[in-house]
Protein backbone atom coordinates (compact mmCIF):
# COMPACT_ATOMS: atom_id res chain seq x y z
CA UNK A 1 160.24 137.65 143.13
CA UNK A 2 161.08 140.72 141.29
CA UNK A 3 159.23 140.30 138.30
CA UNK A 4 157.07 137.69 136.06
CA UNK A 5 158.71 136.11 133.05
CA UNK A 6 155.84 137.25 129.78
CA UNK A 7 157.11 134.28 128.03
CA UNK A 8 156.10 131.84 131.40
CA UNK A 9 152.84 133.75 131.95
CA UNK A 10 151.85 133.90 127.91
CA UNK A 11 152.75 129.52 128.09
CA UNK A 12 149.97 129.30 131.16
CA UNK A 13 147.47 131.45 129.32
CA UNK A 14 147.85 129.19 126.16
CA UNK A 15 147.49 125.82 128.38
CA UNK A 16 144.75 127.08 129.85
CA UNK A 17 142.58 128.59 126.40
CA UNK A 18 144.24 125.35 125.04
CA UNK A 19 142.99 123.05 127.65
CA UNK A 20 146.17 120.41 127.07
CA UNK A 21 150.01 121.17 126.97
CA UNK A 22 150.51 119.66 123.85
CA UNK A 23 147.82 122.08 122.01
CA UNK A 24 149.66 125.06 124.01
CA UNK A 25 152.94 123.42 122.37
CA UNK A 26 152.14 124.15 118.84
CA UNK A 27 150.07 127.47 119.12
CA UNK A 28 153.44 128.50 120.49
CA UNK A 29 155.46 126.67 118.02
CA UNK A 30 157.44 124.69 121.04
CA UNK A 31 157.53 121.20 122.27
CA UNK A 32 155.52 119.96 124.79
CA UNK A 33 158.27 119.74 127.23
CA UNK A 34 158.90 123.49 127.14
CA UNK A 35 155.35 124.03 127.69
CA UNK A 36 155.78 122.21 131.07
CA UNK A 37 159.65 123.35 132.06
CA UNK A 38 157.95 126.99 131.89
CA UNK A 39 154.81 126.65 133.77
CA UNK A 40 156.84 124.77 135.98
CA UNK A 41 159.48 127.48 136.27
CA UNK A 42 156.94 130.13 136.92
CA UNK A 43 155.19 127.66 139.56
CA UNK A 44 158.70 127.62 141.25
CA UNK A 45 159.07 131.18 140.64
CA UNK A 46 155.65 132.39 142.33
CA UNK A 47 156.21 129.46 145.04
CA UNK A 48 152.62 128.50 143.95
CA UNK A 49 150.34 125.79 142.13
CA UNK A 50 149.08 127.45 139.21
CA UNK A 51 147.09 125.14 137.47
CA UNK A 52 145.33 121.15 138.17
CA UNK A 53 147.08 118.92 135.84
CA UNK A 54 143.52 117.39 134.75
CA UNK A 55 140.79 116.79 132.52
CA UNK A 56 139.85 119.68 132.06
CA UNK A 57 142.85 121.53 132.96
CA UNK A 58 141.70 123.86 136.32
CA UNK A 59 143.12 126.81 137.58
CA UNK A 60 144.08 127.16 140.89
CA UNK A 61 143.09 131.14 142.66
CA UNK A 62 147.18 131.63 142.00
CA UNK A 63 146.68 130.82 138.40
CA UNK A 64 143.47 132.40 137.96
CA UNK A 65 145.17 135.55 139.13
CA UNK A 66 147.89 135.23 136.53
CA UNK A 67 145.58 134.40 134.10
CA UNK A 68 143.98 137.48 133.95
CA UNK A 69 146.95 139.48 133.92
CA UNK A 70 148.33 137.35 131.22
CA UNK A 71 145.20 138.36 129.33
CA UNK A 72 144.94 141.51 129.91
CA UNK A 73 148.73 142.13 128.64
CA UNK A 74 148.00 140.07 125.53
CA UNK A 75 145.19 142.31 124.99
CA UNK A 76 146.94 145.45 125.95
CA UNK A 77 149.88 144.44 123.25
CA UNK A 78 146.99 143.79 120.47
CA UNK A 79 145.71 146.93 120.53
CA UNK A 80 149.19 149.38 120.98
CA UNK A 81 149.95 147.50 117.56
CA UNK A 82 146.38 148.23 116.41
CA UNK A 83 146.98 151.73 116.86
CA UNK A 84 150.61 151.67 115.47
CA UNK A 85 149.43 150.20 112.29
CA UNK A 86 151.44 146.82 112.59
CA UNK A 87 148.64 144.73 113.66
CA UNK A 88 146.93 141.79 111.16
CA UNK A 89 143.48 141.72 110.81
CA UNK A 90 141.83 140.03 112.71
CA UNK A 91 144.26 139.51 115.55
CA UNK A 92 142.85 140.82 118.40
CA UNK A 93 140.47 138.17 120.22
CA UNK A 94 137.77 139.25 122.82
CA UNK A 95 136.46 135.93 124.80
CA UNK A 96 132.95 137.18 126.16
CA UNK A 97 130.67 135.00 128.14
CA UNK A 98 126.80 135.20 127.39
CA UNK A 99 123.71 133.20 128.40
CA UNK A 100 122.26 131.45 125.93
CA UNK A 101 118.81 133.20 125.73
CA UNK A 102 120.48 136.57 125.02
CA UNK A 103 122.76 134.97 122.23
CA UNK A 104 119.52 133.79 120.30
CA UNK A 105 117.67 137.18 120.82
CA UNK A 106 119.60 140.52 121.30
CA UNK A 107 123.54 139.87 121.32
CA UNK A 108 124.98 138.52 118.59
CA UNK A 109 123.48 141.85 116.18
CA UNK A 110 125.37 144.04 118.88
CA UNK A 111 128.65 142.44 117.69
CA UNK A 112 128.05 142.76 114.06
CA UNK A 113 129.48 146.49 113.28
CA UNK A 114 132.10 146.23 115.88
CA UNK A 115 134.08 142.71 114.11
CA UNK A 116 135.08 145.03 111.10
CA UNK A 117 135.20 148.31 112.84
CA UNK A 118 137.48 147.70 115.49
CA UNK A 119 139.18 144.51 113.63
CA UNK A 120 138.16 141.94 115.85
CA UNK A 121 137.35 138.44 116.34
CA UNK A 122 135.03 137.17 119.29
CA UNK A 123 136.03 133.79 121.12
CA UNK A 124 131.84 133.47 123.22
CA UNK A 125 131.74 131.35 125.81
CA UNK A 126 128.06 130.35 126.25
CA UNK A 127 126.91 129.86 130.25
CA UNK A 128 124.36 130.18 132.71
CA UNK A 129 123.34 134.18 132.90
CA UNK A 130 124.18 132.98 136.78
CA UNK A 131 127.89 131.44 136.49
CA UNK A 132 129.08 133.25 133.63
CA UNK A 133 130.66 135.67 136.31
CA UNK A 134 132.49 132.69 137.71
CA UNK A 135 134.35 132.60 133.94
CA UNK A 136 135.10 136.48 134.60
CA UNK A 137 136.89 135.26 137.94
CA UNK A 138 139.00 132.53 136.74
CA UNK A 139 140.39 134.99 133.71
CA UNK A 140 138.46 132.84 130.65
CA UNK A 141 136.90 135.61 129.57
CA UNK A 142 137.53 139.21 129.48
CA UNK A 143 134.01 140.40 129.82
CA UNK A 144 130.32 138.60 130.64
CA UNK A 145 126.39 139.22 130.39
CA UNK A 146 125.86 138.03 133.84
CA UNK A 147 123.18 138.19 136.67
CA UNK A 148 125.61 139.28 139.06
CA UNK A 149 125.16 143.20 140.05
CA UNK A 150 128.53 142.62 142.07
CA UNK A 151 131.31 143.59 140.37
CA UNK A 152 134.51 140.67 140.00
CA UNK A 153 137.51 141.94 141.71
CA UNK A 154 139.21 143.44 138.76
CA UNK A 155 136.29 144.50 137.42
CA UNK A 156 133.47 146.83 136.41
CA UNK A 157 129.53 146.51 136.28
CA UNK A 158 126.74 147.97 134.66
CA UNK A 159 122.97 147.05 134.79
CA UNK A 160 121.95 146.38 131.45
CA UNK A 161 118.16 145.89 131.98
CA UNK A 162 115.65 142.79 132.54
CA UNK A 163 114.74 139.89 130.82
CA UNK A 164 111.02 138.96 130.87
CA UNK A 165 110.42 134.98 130.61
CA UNK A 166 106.93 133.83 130.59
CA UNK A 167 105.53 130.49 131.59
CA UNK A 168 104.18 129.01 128.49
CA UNK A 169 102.88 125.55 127.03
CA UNK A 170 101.17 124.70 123.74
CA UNK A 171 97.61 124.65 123.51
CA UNK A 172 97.57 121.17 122.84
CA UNK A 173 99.35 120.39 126.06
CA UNK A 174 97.25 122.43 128.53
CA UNK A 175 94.07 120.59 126.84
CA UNK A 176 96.28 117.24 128.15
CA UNK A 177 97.71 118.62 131.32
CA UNK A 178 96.44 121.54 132.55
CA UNK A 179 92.44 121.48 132.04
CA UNK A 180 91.04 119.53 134.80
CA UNK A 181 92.13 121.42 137.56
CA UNK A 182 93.48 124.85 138.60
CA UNK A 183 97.35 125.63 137.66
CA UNK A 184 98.40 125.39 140.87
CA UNK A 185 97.70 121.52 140.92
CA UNK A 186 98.28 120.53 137.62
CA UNK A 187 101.60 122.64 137.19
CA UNK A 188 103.87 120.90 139.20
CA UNK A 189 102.77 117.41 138.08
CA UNK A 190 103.10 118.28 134.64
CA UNK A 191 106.13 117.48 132.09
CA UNK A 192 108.92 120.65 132.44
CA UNK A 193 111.20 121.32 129.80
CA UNK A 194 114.66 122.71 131.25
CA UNK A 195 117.90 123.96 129.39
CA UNK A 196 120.40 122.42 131.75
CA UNK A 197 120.77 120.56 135.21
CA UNK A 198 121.95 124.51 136.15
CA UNK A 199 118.32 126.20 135.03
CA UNK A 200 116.32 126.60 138.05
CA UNK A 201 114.17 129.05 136.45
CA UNK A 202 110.83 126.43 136.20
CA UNK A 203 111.18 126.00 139.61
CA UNK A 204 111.36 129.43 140.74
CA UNK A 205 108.44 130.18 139.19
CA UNK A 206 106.73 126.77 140.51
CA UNK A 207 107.97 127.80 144.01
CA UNK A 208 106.62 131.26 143.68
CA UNK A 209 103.66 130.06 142.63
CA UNK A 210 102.87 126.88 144.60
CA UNK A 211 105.17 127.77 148.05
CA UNK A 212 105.87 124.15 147.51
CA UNK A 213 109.28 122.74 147.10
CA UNK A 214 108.95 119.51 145.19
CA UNK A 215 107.79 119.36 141.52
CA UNK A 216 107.75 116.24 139.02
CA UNK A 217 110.48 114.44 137.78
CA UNK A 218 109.64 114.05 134.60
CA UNK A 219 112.28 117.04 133.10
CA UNK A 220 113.38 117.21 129.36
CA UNK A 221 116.85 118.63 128.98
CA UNK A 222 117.18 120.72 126.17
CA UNK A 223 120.31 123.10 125.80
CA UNK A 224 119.43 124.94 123.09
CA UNK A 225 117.51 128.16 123.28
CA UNK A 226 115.61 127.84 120.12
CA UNK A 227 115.14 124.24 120.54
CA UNK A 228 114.05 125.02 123.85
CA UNK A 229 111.24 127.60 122.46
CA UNK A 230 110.22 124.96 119.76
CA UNK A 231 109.98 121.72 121.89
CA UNK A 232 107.28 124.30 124.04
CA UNK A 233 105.53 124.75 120.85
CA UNK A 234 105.58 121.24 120.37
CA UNK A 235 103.83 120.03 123.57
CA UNK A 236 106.81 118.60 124.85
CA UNK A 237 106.24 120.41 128.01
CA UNK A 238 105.86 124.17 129.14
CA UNK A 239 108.87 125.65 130.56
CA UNK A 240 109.82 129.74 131.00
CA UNK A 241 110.62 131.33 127.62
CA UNK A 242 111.72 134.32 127.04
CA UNK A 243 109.27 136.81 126.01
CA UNK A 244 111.57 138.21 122.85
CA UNK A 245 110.97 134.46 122.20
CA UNK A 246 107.70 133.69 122.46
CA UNK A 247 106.02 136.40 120.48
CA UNK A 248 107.04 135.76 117.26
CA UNK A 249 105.37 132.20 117.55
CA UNK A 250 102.11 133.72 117.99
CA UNK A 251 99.26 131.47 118.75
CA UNK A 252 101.67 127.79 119.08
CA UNK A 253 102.51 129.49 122.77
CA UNK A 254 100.12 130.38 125.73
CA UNK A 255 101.04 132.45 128.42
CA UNK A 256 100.18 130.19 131.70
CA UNK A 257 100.26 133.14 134.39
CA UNK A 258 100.16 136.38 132.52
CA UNK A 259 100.56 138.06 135.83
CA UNK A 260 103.11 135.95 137.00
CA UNK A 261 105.90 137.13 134.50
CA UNK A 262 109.79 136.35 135.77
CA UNK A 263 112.31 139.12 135.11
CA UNK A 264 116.26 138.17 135.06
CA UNK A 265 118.19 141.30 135.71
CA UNK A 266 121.36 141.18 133.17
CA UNK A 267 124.32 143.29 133.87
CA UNK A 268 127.63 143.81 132.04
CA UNK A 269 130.89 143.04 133.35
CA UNK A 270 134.48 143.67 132.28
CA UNK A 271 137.77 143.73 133.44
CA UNK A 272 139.11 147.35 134.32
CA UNK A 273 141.51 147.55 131.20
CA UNK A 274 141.90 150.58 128.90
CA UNK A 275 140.88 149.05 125.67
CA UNK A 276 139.00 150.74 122.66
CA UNK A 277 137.83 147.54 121.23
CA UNK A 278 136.41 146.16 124.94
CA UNK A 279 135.48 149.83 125.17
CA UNK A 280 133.39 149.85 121.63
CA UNK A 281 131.68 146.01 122.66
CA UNK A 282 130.33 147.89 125.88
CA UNK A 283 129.20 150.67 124.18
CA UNK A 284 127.39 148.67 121.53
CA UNK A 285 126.52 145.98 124.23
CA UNK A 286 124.43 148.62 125.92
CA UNK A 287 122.99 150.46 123.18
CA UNK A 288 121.55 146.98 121.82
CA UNK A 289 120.11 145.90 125.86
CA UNK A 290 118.42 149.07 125.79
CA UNK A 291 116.52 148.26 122.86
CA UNK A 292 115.07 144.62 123.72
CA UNK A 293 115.30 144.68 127.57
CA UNK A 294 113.20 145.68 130.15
């Protein structure tokens, strides 16, 4: 193989932001059978599987591979026209990947100059601070707020400081729950509020705390950071909120273990790619973690 047809490689990257062929078909202005004769062609062409014909549409390491380059290029060809003055506003597209606690606290202001400045538009993928690297990998996103201090292949890394939750419940709740015995009876017997079947944070701190391994099963899912905070408040149950969180709620929160705080290292991590706009996100990415993180 001598070289990689763009048009092949920019038909997988729209499948795959697309998730179906037919949605690929008319973002490229094609019919759906093109779509497939060209990510078959380059399948045949790289002697590879590229991508899991299913619901969702999966990338195999091949395609994840291609992916990323097909990304990068895209984003390498939005910003040479940037800088020739034959770009449209608004053109350029940088998919991020951010936990959800740092998109209802610090992020999203870090973003605000940079969307006019750099004439941008952000496509944010919201995941687990721990598998938002795995988006990085398969070439979804371009750059993450992750956990991970270990850099993606492909990629840089930069610490960009800690996240302080704090075990808290209402003060209704503890008078239910928590007041006949000490925490580390009651606690793990009491109703937890978690943000997703991923969120293992209330049981890190209940392991930490207890050096026991099982905990009760009554759990409220709640996926939503500031629903999250606010079912807390509400005596739903207590569960780790961040402390950029919990302070503005004054007295409807009550720190549990005031010693016992948890601290999430973040980090930043992009793909290796001479961009200004990726560049000027990173720059104001940083500047904002500095001011609310640990």
């Amino acid at each position: 193989m001598s070289d990689l047809p763009l048009d092949q490689v920019k038909t997988l990257l729209a499948v795959v932001d697309e998730q179906s062929f037919d949605a690929a078909a008319a973002v490229l202005h094609v019919t759906p059978s093109a779509v497939s004769q060209r990510v078959k062609a380059l399948e045949q062409r790289t002697g590879r599987v590229l991508l899991l014909r299913t619901k969702p549409i999966q990338l195999t390491a091949s395609g994840q591979v291609l992916v990323r380059f097909a990304r990068s290029l895209a984003q390498l060809e939005q910003d040479a026209l940037a800088e020739l003055g034959l770009g449209a506003a608004g053109t350029r597209t940088l998919s991020i990947a951010v936990n959800a606690d740092s998109l209802a606290t610090w992020f999203l202001p870090a973003l605000t100059g940079i969307a006019e400045d750099q004439d941008v538009c952000f496509d944010l993928q919201r995941e687990d601070e721990d598998h938002t690297a795995t988006l990085l990998r398969e070439g979804l996103v371009m750059a993450a707020v992750t956990a991970s201090p270990q850099p993606v292949q492909g990629c840089t890394s930069h610490r960009l400081g800690r996240m302080r939750y704090r075990a808290m419940a209402s003060p209704g709740f503890i008078a239910r729950h928590l007041a006949d015995a000490p925490l580390t009876a009651t606690l793990p017997a009491a109703p937890v509020i978690v943000f997703d079947r991923k969120d293992d944070l209330q049981d890190r701190f209940l392991r930490a705390l207890t050096r026991r391994r099982t905990f009760t099963m009554v759990r409220h899912h709640i996926p939503a950071s500031e629903s999250f905070a606010d079912a807390v408040a509400a005596g739903l149950g207590w569960g780790m909120v961040p402390e950029l969180q919990a302070g503005p709620r004054g007295d409807a929160l009550v720190d549990l273990a005031p010693d016992r705080p948890v601290d999430v290292p973040l980090h930043w991590q992009q793909w290796k790619l001479d961009s200004p706009a990726l560049a000027a996100v990173a720059e104001a990415v940083a500047r904002a973690a500095k001011e609310s993180l640990r």
